[in-house]
C-alpha atoms as a PDB file:
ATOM      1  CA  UNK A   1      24.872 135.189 230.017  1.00  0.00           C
ATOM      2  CA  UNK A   2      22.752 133.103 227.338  1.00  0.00           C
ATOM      3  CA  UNK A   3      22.932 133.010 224.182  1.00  0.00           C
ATOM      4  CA  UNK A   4      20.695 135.962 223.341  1.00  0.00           C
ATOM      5  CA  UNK A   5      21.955 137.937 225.745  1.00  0.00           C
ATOM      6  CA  UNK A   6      25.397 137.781 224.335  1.00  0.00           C
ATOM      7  CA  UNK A   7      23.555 139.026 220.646  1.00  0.00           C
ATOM      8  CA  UNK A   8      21.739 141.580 221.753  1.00  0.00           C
ATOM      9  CA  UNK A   9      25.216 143.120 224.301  1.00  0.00           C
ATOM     10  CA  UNK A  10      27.219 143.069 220.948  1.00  0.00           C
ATOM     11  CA  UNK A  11      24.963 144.361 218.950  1.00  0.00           C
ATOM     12  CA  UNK A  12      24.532 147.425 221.776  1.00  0.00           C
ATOM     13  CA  UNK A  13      27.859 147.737 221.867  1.00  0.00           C
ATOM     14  CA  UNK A  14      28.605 147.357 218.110  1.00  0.00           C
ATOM     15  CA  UNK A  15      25.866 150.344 217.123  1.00  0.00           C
ATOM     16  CA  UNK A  16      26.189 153.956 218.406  1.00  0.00           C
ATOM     17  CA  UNK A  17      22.536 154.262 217.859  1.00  0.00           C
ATOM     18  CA  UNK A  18      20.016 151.267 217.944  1.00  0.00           C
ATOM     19  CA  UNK A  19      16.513 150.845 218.468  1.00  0.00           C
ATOM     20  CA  UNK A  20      14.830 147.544 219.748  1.00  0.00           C
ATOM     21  CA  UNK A  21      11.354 147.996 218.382  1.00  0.00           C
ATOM     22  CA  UNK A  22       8.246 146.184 216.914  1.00  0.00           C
ATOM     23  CA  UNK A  23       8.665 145.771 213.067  1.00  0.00           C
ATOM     24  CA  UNK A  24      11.262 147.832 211.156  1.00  0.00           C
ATOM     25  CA  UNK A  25      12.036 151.444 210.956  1.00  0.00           C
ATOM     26  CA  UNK A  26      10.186 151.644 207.286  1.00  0.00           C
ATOM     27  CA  UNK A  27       7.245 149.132 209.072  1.00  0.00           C
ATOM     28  CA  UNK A  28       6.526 149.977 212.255  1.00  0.00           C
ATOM     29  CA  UNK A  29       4.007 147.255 213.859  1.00  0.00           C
ATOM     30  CA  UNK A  30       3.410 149.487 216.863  1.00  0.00           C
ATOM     31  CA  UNK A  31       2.006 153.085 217.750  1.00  0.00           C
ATOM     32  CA  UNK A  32       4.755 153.198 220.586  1.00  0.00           C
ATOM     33  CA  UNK A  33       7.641 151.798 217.970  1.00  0.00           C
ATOM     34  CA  UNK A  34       6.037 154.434 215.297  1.00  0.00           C
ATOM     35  CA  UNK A  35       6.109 157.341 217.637  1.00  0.00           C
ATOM     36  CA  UNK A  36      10.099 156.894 218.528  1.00  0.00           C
ATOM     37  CA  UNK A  37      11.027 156.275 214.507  1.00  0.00           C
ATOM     38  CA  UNK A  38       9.240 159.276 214.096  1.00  0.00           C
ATOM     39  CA  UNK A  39      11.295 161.383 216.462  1.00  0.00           C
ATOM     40  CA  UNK A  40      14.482 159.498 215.138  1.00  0.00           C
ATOM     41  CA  UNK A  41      13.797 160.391 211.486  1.00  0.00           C
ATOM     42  CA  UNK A  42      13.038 164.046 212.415  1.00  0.00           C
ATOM     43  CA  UNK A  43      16.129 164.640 214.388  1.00  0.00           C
ATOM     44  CA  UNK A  44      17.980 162.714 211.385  1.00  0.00           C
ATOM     45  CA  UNK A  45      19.619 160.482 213.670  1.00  0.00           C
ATOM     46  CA  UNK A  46      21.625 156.942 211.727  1.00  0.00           C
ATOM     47  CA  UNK A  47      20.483 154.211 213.758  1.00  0.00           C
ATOM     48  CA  UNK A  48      19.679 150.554 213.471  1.00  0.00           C
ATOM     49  CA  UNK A  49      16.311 149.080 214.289  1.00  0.00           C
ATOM     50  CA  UNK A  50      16.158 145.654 215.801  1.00  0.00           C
ATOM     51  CA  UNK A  51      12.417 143.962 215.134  1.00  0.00           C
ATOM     52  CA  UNK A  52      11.776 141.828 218.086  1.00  0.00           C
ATOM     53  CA  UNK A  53       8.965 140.376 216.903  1.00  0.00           C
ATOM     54  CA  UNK A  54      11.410 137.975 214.981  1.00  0.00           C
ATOM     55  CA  UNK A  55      11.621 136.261 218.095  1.00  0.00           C
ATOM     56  CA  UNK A  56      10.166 135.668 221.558  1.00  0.00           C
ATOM     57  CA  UNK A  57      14.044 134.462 222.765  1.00  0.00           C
ATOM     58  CA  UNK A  58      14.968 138.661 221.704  1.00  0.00           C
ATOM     59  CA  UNK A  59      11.570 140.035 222.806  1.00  0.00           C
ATOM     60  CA  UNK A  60      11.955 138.516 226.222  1.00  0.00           C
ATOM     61  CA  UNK A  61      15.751 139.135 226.429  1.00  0.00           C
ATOM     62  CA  UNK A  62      16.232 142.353 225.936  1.00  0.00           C
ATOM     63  CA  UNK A  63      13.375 143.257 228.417  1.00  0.00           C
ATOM     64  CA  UNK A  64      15.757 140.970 230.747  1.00  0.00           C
ATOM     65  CA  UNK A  65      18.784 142.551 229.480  1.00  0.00           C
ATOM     66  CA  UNK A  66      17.485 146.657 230.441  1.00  0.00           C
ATOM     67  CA  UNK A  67      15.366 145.335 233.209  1.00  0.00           C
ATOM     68  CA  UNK A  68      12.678 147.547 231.239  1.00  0.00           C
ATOM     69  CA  UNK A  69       9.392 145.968 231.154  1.00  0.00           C
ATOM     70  CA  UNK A  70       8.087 147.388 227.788  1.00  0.00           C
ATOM     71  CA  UNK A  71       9.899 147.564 223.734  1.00  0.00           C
ATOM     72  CA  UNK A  72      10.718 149.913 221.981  1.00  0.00           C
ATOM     73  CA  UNK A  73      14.115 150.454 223.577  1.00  0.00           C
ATOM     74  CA  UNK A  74      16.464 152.828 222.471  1.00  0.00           C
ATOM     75  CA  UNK A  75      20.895 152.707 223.184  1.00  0.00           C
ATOM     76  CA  UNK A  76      22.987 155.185 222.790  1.00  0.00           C
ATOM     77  CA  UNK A  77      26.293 154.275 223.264  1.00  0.00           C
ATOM     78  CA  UNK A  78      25.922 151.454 225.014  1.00  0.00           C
ATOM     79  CA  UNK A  79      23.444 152.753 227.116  1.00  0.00           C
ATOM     80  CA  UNK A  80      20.139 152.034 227.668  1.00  0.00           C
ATOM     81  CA  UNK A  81      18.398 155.713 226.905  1.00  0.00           C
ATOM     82  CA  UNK A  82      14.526 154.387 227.284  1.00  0.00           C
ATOM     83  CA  UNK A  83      11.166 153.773 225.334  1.00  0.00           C
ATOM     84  CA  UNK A  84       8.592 155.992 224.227  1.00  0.00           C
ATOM     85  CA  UNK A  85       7.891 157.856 227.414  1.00  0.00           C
ATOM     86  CA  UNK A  86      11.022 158.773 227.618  1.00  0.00           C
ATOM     87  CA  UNK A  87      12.110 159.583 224.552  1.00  0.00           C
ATOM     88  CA  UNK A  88       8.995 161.638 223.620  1.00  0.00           C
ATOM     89  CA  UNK A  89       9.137 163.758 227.379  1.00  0.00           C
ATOM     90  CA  UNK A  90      13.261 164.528 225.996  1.00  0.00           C
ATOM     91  CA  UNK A  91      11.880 165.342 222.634  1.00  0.00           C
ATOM     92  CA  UNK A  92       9.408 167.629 223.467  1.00  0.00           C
ATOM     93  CA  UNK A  93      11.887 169.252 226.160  1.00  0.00           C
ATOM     94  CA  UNK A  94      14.034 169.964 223.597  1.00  0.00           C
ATOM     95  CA  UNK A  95      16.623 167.743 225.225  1.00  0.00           C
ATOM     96  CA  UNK A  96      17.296 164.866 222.747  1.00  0.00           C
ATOM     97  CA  UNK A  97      18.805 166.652 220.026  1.00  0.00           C
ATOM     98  CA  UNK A  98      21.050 167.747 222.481  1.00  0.00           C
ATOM     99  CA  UNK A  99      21.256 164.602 223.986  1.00  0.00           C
ATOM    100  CA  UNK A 100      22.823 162.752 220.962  1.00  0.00           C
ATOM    101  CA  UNK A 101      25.280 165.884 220.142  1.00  0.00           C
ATOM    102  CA  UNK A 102      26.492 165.315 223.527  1.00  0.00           C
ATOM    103  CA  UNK A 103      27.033 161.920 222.834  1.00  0.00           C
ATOM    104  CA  UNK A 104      28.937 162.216 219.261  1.00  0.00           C
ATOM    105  CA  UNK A 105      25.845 161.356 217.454  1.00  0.00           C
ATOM    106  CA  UNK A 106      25.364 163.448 214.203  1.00  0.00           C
ATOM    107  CA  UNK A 107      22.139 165.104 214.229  1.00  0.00           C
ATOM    108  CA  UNK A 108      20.806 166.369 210.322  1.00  0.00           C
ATOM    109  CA  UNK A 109      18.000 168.821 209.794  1.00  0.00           C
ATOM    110  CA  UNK A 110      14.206 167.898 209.874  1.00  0.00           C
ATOM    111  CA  UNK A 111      13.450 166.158 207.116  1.00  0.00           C
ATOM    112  CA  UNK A 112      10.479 168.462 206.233  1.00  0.00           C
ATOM    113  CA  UNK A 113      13.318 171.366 205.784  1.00  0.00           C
ATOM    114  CA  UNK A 114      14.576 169.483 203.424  1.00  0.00           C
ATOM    115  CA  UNK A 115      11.547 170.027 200.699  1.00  0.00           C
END
C-alpha cells in the first residue's frame, strides 16, 4: 500500500461519514460534488468532505483505492457507498435516509423545516 493509500484507508476508517469530492462542502468546484452535498445537507447527515483537488497523488488514489473511475465518493462505515449516480437514484428512492439509520448514522430534519 503507498503512502496515500494508507491516508485515505485511515481516514475511511477514522470517519463514519466522509465524502471524497471536488472543493469543500461550503465550495463545491463540481455540479456532481454539489449535487451529493446537497443531498447530505438535506438529510442532515455529519460528515467530512475530503477536496481532492489538493492533490493529483489523492485524486488518483482514491479512484485506485474504490476501483471507481469518477469523484465524488461517498463511505459509510468503511464502505465505499458510491458517487452521484448512486447516491441521487437512493435519494430519490427514498432509500438513503434509511440507508444511514441502518448504519448508526444520525439523520436531522431538512434543513428547510427548520425556518
Amino acid at each position: 500500500m503507498s503512502g496515500i493509500n494508507e491516508w485515505i484507508d485511515n481516514e475511511v476508517k477514522s470517519n463514519d461519514v466522509i465524502l471524497f469530492m471536488k472543493g469543500t462542502p461550503p465550495f463545491p468546484q463540481c455540479g456532481f460534488s454539489g449535487q451529493v452535498v446537497q443531498i447530505l445537507d438535506y438529510l442532515g447527515v455529519d460528515y467530512k468532505g475530503i477536496n481532492v483537488l489538493t492533490s493529483d497523488d489523492l485524486r488518483q488514489g482514491i479512484k485506485e483505492y474504490s476501483e471507481w473511475p469518477t469523484i465524488p465518493q461517498l463511505y459509510v462505515k468503511g464502505e465505499f457507498v458510491g458517487g452521484c449516480d448512486i447516491l441521487r437514484e437512493m435519494f430519490q428512492a427514498g432509500e438513503l435516509k434509511g440507508f444511514f439509520e441502518e448504519n448508526g448514522i444520525k439523520t436531522g430534519e431538512p434543513a428547510a423545516a427548520n425556518g
